[in-house]
Protein backbone atom coordinates (compact mmCIF):
# COMPACT_ATOMS: atom_id res chain seq x y z
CA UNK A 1 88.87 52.21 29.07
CA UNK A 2 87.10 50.98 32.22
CA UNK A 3 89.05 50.30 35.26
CA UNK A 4 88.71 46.78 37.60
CA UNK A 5 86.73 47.94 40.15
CA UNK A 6 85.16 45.16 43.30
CA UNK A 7 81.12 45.03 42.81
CA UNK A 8 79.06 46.05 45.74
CA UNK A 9 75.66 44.17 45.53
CA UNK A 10 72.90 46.32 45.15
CA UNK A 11 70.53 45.99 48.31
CA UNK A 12 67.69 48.15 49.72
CA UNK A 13 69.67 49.53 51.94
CA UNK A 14 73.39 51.11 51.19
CA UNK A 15 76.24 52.35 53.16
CA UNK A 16 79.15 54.60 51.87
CA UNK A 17 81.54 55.30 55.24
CA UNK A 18 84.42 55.89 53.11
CA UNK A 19 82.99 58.49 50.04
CA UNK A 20 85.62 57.14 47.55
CA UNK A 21 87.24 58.56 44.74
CA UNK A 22 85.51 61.24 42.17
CA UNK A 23 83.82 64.71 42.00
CA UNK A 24 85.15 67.22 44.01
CA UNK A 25 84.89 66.22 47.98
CA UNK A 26 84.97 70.08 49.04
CA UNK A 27 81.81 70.66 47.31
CA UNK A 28 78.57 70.67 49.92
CA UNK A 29 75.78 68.15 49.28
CA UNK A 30 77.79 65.72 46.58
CA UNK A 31 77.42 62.45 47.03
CA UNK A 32 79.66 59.66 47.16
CA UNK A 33 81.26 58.17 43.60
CA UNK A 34 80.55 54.45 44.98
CA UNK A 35 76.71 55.12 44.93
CA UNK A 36 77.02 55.78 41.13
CA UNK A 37 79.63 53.18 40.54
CA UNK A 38 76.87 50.68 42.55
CA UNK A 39 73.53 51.93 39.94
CA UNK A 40 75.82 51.61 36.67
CA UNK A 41 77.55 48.49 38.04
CA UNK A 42 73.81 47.12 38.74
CA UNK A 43 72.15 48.72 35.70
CA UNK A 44 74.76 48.69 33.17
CA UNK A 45 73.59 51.54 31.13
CA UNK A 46 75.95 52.37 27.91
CA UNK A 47 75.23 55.76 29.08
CA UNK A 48 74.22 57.92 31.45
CA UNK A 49 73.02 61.47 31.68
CA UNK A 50 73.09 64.27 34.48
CA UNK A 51 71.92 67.48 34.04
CA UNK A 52 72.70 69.04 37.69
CA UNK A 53 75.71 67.39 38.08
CA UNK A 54 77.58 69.64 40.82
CA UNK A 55 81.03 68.77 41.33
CA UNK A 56 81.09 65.95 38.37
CA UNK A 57 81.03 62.65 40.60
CA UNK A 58 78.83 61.29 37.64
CA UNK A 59 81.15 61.95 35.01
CA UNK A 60 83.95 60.59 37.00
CA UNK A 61 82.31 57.12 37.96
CA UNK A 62 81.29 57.13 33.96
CA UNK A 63 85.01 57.12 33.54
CA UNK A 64 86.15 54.65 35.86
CA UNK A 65 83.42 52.15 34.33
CA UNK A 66 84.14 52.67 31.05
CA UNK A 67 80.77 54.43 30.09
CA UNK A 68 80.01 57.85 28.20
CA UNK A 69 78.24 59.99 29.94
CA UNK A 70 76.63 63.49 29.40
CA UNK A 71 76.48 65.95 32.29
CA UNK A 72 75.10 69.45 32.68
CA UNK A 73 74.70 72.03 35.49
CA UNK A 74 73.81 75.89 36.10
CA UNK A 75 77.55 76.28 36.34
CA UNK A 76 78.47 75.12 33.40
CA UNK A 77 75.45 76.89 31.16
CA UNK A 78 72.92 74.30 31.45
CA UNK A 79 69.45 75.69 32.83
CA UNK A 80 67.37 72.39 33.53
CA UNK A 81 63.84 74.02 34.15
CA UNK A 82 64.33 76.17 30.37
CA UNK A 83 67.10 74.43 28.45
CA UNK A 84 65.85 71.49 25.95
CA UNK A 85 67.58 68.54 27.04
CA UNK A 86 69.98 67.31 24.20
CA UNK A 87 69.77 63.88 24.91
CA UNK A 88 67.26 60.65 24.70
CA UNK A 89 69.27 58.64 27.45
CA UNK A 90 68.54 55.48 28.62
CA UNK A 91 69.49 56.06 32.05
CA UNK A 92 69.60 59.51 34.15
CA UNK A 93 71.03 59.71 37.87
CA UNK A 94 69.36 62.79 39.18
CA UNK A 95 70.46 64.91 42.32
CA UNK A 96 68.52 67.99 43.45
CA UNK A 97 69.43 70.14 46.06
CA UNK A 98 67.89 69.58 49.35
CA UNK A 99 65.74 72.63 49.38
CA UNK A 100 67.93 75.67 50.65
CA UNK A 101 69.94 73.45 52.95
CA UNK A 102 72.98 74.49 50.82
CA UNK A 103 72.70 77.56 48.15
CA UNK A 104 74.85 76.76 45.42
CA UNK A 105 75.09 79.74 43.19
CA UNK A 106 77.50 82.56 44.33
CA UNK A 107 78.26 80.00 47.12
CA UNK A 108 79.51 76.64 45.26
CA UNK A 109 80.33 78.60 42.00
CA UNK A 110 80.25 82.30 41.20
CA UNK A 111 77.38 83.57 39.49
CA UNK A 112 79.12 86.49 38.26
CA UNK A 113 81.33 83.78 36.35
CA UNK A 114 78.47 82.31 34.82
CA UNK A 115 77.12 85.53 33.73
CA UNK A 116 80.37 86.11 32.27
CA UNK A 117 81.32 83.53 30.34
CA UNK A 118 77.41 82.44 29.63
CA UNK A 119 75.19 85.37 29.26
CA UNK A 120 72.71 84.45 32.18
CA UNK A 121 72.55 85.21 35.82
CA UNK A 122 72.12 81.86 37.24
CA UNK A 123 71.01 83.02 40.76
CA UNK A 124 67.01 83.26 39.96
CA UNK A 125 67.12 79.81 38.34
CA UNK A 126 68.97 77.66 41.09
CA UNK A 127 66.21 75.83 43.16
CA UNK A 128 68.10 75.89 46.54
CA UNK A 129 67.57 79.67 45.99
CA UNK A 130 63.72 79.46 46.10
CA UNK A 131 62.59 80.67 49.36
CA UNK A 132 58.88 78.75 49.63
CA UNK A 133 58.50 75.13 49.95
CA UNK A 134 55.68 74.70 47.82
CA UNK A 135 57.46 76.84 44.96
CA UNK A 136 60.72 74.88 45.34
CA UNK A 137 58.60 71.64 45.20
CA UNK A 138 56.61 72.98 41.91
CA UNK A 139 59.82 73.48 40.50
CA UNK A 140 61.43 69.88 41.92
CA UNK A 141 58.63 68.03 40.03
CA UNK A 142 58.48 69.92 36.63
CA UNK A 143 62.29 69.37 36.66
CA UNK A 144 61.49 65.38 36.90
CA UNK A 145 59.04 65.20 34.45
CA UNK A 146 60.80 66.96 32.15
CA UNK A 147 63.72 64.51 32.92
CA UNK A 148 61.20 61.45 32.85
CA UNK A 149 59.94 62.41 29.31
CA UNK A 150 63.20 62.95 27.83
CA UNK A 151 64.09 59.45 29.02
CA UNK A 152 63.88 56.55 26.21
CA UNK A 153 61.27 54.02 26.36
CA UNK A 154 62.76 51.03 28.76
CA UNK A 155 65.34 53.82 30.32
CA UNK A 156 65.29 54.39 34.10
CA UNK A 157 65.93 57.71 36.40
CA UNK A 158 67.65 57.19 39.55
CA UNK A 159 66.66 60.41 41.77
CA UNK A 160 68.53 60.84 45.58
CA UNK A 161 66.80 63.19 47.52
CA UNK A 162 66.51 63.67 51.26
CA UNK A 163 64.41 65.09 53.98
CA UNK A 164 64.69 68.52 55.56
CA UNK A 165 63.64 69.63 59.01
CA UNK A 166 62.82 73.20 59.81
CA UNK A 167 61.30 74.35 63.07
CA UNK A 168 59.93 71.27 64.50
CA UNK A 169 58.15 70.35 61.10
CA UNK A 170 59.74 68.01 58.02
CA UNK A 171 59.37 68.60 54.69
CA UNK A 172 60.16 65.35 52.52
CA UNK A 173 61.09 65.22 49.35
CA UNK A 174 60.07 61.43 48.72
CA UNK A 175 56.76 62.46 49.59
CA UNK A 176 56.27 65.43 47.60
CA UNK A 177 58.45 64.05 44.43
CA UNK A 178 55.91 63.25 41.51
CA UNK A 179 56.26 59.67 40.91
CA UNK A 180 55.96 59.27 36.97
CA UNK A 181 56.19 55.83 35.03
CA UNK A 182 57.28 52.67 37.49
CA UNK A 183 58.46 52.85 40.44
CA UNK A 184 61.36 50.15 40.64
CA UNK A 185 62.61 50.71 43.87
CA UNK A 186 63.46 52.73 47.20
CA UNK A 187 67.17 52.45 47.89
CA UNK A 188 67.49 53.70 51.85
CA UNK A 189 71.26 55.53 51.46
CA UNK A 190 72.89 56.01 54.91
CA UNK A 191 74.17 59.09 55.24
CA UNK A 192 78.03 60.16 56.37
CA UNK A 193 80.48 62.70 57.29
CA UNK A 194 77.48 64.98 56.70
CA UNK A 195 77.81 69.05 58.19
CA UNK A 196 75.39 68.46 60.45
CA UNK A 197 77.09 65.29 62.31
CA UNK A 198 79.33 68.64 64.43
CA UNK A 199 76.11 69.85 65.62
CA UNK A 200 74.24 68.77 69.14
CA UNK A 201 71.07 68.75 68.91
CA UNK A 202 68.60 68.28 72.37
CA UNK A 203 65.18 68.63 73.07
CA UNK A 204 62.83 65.68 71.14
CA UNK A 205 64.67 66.75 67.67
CA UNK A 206 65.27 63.59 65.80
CA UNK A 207 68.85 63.55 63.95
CA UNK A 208 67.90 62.99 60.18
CA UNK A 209 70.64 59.75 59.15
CA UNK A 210 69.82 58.79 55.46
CA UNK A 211 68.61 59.78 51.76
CA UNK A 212 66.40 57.90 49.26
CA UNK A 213 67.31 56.93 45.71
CA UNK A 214 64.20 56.35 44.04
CA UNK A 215 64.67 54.11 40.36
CA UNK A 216 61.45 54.93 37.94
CA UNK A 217 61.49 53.16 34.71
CA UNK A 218 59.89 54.00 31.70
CA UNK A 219 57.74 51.15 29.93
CA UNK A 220 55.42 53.13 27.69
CA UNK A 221 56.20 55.94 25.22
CA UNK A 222 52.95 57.77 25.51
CA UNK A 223 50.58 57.26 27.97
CA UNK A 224 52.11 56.31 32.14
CA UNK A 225 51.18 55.95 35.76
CA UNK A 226 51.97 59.34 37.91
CA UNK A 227 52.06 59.00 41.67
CA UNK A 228 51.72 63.11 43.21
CA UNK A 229 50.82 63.94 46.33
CA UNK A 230 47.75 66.54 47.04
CA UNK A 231 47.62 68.67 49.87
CA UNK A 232 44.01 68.93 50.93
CA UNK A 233 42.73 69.94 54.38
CA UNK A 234 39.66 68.04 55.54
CA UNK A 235 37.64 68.73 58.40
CA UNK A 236 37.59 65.90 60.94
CA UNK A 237 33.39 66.23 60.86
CA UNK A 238 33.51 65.24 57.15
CA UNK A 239 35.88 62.57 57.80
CA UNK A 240 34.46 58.32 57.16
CA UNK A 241 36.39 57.06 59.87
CA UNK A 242 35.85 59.84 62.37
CA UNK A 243 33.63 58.34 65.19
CA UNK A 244 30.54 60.38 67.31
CA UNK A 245 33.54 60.75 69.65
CA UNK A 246 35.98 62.34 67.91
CA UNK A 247 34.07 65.36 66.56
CA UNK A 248 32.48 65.85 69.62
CA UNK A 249 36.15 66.05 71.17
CA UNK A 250 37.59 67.86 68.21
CA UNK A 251 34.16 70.97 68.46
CA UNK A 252 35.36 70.65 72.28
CA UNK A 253 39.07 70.99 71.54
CA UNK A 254 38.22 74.52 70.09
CA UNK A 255 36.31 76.18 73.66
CA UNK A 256 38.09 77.46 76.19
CA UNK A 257 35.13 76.94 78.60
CA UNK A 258 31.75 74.84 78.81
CA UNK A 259 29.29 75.23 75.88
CA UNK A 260 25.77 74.16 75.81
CA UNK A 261 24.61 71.43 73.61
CA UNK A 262 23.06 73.76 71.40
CA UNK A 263 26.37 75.12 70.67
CA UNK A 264 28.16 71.59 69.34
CA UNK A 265 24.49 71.19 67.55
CA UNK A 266 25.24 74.28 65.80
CA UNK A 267 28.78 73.43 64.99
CA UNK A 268 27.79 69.66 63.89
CA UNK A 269 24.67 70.21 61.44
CA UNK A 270 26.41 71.60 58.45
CA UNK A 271 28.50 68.24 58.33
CA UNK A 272 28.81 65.27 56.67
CA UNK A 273 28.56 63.19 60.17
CA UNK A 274 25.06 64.87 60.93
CA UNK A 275 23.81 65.04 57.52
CA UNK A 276 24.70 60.96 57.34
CA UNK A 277 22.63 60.36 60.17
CA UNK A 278 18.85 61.09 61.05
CA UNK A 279 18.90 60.84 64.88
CA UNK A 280 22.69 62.83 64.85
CA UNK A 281 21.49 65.14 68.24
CA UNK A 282 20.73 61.65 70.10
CA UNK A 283 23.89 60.25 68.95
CA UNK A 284 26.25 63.83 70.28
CA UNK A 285 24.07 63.12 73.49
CA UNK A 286 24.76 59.50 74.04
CA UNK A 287 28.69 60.16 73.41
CA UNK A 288 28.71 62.93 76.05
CA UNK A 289 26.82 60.98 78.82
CA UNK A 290 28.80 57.31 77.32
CA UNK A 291 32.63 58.89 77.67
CA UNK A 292 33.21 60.31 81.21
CA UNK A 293 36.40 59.78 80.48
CA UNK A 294 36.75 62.36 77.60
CA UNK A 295 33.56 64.81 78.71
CA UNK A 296 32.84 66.19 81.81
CA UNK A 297 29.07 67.22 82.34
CA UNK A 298 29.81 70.94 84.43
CA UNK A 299 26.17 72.20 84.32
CA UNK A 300 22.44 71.65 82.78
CA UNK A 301 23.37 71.17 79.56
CA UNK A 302 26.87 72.78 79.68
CA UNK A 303 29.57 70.50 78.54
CA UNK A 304 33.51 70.20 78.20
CA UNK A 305 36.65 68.57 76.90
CA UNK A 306 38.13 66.78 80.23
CA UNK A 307 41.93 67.76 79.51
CA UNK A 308 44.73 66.46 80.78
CA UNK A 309 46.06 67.79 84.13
């Protein structure tokens, strides 16, 4: 039986100070019951499906609104990247762990326990054990499209994920999520009461404040959009937009002393930016004499980068 429960209006942006009631609090990275309670209040799936479901704050908003649900985790026998998924739900709220931020087997849940009572270590198959980015992202998006084509035609996923910062560099899950099917919406989700609030940081090391839900729907059976991101690295002399000035400054970037023009010929030809234009040497010449501020002419030919002091 569902429960009276106040409706939050869905917006863009959401804010949980107060987690609310559901799942088990003590366990690291949940989220908070009102979040659910918000996407099935909005949605109104008859069902709804997890299949990493952590401490159970799925099942337990389920409950309170008076829906069935089915959830699934490592813990409880469930392998998401090799188990078939039982279901065809119309609606799947999807939380992946934040990289290696928190480890969850043998620290969340005993893996000897598992192995016990379910024949399988679960240690080599929990993604916040995978020690490489790119493998844990590989993983990440075979896990969603494996969720996404499970997924009845007209059903939705709603997927929170976050952004990690390691080392002066972020890695972002939004960005690196494949993006099958429609994407419905970005739902910004403040975050609170998180492990890291106890921590000072100093330096230029920006405090990260907030998740993403992302809501995909699925409106064709067999044939969909797919949003992925590509890594590629491009050199700035192949680049369109690049102007005469920025390769020269880029070629100039890399000397630790004045070159010759005969050098930044030799390290412009092979390019797209020479090859694309007949009188290229006349235009590296013009740049140098046309941008004192940027080049300083040291010698007969000899050229460099004027740095900042």
């Amino acid at each position: 039986m569902s429960t009276t429960t106040s409706f939050r209006p869905l917006t863009s942006i959401v804010s949980y100070p107060e987690r609310g009631e559901g799942g088990n609090n003590q366990y690291r990275g949940n989220c908070s019951p009102k979040l659910l309670e918000d996407l099935i209040s909005f949605f109104k799936p008859e069902e709804i499906c997890d299949y990493m479901c952590g401490s159970g704050t799925t099942a337990a908003a389920a409950d309170k609104l008076g829906i069935q649900s089915h959830c699934y985790d490592l813990h409880s026998g469930f392998d998401l990247l090799h188990n078939d998924i039982p279901e065809r739900p119309p609606f799947i709220f999807w939380h992946p762990p934040y990289w290696d931020i928190i480890q969850y087997s043998d620290k969340m849940y005993s893996a000897e326990s598992v192995r016990m009572k379910y024949g399988f270590d679960p240690r080599p198959l929990d993604l916040s054990r995978i020690p490489e980015w790119d493998n844990f992202v590989s993983a990440m998006n075979y896990a969603m499209m494996k969720q996404y084509c499970a997924l009845e035609k007209g059903g939705r996923m709603a997927v929170l994920v976050g952004d990690i910062k390691k080392k002066g560099k972020l890695y972002s899950m939004l960005f690196e999520l494949i993006k099958p099917g429609t994407l419905e919406n970005v739902i910004i989700k403040a975050q609170h009461n998180c492990f890291s609030d106890k921590i000072r940081y100093t330096g230029r090391f920006i405090p990260i404040l907030h998740e993403y839900v992302l809501i995909v729907r699925k409106d064709a059976s067999l044939l969909y959009p797919i949003m992925m991101s590509q890594k590629r690295e491009i050199d700035v002399r192949d680049m369109p937009g690049a102007t005469w000035r920025d390769v020269v400054a880029a070629v100039l970037e890399t000397c630790h002393e004045a070159v010759p023009l005969s050098y930044l010929y030799e390290k412009i030809e092979p390019h797209r930016k020479a090859q694309k234009n007949k009188w290229w040497k006349e235009k590296v010449r013009q740049t140098l004499q046309c941008s004192p501020d940027h080049f300083v002419h040291t010698a007969r030919g000899m050229w460099a980068l004027r740095r900042a002091s």
